[in-house]
C-alpha atoms as a PDB file:
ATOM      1  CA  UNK A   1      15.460   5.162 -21.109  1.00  0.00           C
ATOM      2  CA  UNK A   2      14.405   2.251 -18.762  1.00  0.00           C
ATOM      3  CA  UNK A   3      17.367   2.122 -16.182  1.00  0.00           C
ATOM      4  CA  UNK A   4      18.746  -0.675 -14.391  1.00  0.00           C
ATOM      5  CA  UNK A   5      16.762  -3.068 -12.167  1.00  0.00           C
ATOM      6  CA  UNK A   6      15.231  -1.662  -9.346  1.00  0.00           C
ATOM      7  CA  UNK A   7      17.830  -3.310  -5.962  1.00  0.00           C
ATOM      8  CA  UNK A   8      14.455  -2.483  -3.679  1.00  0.00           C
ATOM      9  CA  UNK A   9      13.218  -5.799  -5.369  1.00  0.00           C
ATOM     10  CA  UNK A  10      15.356  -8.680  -4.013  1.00  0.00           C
ATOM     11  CA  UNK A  11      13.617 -11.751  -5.681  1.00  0.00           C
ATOM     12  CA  UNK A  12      10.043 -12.101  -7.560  1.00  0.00           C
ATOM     13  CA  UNK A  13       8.568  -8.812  -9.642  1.00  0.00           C
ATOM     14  CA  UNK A  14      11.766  -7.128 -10.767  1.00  0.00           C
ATOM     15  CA  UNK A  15      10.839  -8.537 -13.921  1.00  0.00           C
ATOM     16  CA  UNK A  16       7.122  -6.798 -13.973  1.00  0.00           C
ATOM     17  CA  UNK A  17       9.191  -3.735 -12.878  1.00  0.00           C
ATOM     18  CA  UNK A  18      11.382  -3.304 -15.670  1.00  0.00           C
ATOM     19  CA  UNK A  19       8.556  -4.708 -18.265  1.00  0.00           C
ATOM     20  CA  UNK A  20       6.192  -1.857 -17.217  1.00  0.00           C
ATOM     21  CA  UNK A  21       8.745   0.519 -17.062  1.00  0.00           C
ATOM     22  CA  UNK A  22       9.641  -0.531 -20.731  1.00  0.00           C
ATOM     23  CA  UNK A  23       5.830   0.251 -21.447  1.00  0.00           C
ATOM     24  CA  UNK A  24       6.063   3.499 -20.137  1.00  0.00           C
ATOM     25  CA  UNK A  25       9.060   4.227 -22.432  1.00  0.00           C
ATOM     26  CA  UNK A  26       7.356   3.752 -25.397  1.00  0.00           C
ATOM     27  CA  UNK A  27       8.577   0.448 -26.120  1.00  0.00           C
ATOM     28  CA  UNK A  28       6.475  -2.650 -27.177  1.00  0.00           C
ATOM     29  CA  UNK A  29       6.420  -5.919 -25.143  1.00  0.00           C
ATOM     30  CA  UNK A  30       6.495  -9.452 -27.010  1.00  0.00           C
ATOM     31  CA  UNK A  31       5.726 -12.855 -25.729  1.00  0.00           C
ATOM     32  CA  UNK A  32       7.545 -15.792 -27.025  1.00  0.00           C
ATOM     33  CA  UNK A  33       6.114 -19.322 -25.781  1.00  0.00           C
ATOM     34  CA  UNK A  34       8.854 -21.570 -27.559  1.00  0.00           C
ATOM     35  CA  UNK A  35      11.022 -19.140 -25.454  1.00  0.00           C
ATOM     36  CA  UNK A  36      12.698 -21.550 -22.279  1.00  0.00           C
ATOM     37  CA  UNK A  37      14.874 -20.417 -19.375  1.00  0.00           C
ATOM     38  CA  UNK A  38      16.458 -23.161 -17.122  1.00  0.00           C
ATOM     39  CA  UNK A  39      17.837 -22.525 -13.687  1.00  0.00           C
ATOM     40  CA  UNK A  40      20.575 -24.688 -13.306  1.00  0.00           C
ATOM     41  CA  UNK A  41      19.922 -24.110  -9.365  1.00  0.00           C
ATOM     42  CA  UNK A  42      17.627 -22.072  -7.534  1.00  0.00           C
ATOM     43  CA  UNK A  43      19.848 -21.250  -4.732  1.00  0.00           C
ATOM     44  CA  UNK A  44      18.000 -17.848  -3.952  1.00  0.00           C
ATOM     45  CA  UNK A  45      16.035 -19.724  -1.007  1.00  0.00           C
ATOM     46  CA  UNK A  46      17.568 -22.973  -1.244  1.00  0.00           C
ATOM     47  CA  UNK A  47      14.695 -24.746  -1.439  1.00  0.00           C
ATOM     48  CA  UNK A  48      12.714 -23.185   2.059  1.00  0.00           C
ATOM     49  CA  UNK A  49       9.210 -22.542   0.638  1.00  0.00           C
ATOM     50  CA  UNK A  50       8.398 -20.438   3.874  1.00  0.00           C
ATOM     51  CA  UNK A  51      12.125 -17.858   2.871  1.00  0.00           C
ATOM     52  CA  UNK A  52      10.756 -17.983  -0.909  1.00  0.00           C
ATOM     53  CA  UNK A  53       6.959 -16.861  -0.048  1.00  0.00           C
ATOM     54  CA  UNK A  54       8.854 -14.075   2.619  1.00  0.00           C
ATOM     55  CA  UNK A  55      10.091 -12.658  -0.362  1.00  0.00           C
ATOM     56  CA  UNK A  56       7.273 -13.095  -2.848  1.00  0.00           C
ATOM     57  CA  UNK A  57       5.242 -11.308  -0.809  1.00  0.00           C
ATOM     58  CA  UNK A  58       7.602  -8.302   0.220  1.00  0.00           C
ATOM     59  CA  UNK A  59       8.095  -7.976  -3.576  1.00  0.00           C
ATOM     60  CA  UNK A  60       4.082  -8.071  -4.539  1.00  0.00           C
ATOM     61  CA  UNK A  61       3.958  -5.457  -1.777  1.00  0.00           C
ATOM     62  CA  UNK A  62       6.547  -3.268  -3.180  1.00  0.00           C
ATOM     63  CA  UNK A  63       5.187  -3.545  -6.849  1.00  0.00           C
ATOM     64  CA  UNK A  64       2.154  -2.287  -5.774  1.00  0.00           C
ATOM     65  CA  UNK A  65       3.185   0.302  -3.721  1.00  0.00           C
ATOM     66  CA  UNK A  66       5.380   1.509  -6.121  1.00  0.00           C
ATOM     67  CA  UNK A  67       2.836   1.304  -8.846  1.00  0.00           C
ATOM     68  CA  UNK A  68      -0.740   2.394  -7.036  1.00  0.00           C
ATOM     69  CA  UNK A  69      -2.457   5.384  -5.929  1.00  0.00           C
ATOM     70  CA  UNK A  70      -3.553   4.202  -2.478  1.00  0.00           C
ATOM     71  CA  UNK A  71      -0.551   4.421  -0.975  1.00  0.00           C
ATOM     72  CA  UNK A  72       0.187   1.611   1.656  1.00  0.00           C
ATOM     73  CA  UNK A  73      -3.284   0.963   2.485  1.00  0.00           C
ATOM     74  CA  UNK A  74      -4.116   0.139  -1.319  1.00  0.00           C
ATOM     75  CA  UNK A  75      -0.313  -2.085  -1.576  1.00  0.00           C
ATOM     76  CA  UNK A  76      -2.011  -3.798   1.277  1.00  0.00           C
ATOM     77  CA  UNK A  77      -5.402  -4.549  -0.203  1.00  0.00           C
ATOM     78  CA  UNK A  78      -4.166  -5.818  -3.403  1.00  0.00           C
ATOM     79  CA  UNK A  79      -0.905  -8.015  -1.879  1.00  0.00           C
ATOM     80  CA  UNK A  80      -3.788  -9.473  -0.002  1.00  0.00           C
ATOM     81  CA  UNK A  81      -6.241  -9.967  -2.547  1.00  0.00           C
ATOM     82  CA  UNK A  82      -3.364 -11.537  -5.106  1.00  0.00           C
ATOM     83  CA  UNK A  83      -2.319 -13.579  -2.166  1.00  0.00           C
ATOM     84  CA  UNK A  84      -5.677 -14.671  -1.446  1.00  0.00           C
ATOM     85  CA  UNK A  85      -6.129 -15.683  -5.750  1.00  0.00           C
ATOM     86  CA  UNK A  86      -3.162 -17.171  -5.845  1.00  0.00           C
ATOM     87  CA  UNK A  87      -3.989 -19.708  -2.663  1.00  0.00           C
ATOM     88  CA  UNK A  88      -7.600 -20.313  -3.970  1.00  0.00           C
ATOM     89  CA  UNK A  89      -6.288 -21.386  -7.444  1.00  0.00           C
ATOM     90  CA  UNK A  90      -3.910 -23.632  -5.793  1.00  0.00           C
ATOM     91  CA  UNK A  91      -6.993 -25.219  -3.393  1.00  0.00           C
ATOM     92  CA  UNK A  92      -9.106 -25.478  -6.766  1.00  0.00           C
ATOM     93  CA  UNK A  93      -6.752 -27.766  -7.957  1.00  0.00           C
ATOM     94  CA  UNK A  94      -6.238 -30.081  -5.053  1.00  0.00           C
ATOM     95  CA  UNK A  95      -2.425 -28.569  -3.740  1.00  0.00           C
ATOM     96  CA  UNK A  96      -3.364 -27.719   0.435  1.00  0.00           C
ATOM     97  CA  UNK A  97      -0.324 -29.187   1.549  1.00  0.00           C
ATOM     98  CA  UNK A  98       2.103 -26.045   0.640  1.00  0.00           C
ATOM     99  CA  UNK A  99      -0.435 -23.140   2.128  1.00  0.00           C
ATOM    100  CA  UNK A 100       1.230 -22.815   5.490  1.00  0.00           C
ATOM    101  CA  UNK A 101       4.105 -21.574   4.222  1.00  0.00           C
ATOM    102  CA  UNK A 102       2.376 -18.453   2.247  1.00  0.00           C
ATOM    103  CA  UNK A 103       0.032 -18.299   5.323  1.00  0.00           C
ATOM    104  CA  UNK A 104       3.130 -18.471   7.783  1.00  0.00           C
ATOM    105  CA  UNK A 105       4.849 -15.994   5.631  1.00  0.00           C
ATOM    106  CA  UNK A 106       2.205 -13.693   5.690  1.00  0.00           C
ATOM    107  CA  UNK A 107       1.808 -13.443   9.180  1.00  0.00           C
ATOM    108  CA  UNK A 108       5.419 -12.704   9.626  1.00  0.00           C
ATOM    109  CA  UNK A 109       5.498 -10.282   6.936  1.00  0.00           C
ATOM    110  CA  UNK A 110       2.300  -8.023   8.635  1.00  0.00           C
ATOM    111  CA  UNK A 111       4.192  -8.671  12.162  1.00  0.00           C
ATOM    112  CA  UNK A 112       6.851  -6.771  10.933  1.00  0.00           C
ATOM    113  CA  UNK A 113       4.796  -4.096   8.936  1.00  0.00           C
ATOM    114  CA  UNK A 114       3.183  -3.081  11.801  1.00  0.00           C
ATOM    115  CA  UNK A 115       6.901  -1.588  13.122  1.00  0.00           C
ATOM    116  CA  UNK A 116       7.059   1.103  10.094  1.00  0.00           C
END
């Protein structure tokens, strides 16, 4: 009824995918906080924060694309305005020293949007 995981998501939001594809389907959606995962090694970026917020951000992108009804003008708005949330959060609570990377990533990422 759900399917398999969407391949268009290579990292980050393949897991909203599939849960809101779930909802669609009828099924019901439980959280379990004494539930733990452990990643014995995160060798998906290998530790480059400036690869892991590439991806991040190609997958927020995607999600909303996918999922909106602005097309890529409205996947744009809200990757931004998450983007932006998610960086102000992180200021609020003291951590500037990691917001090149999303900002470098960023820039990358809408240098090579403009080529579609």
């Amino acid at each position: 009824k759900v399917g398999l995981l969407d391949t268009n998501f290579f990292m980050y939001y393949e897991d909203c995918d599939l849960c809101r594809r779930a909802i669609e389907a009828g099924y019901e959606l439980y959280f379990v906080p004494k539930s733990r995962i452990w990643h014995r090694v995160a060798s998906g970026t290998q530790g480059n924060e400036w690869r892991r917020w590439c991806y991040y951000i190609a997958s927020m992108y995607y999600f909303y694309r996918k999922y909106g009804r602005l097309g890529k003008p409205g996947a744009l708005i809200a990757t931004m305005s998450t983007l932006a949330g998610i960086m102000w959060e992180e200021i609020r609570k003291g951590n500037v020293r990691w917001l090149g990377y999303p900002l470098k990533a960023l820039y990358r990422w809408l240098l090579n949007r403009k080529s579609e």
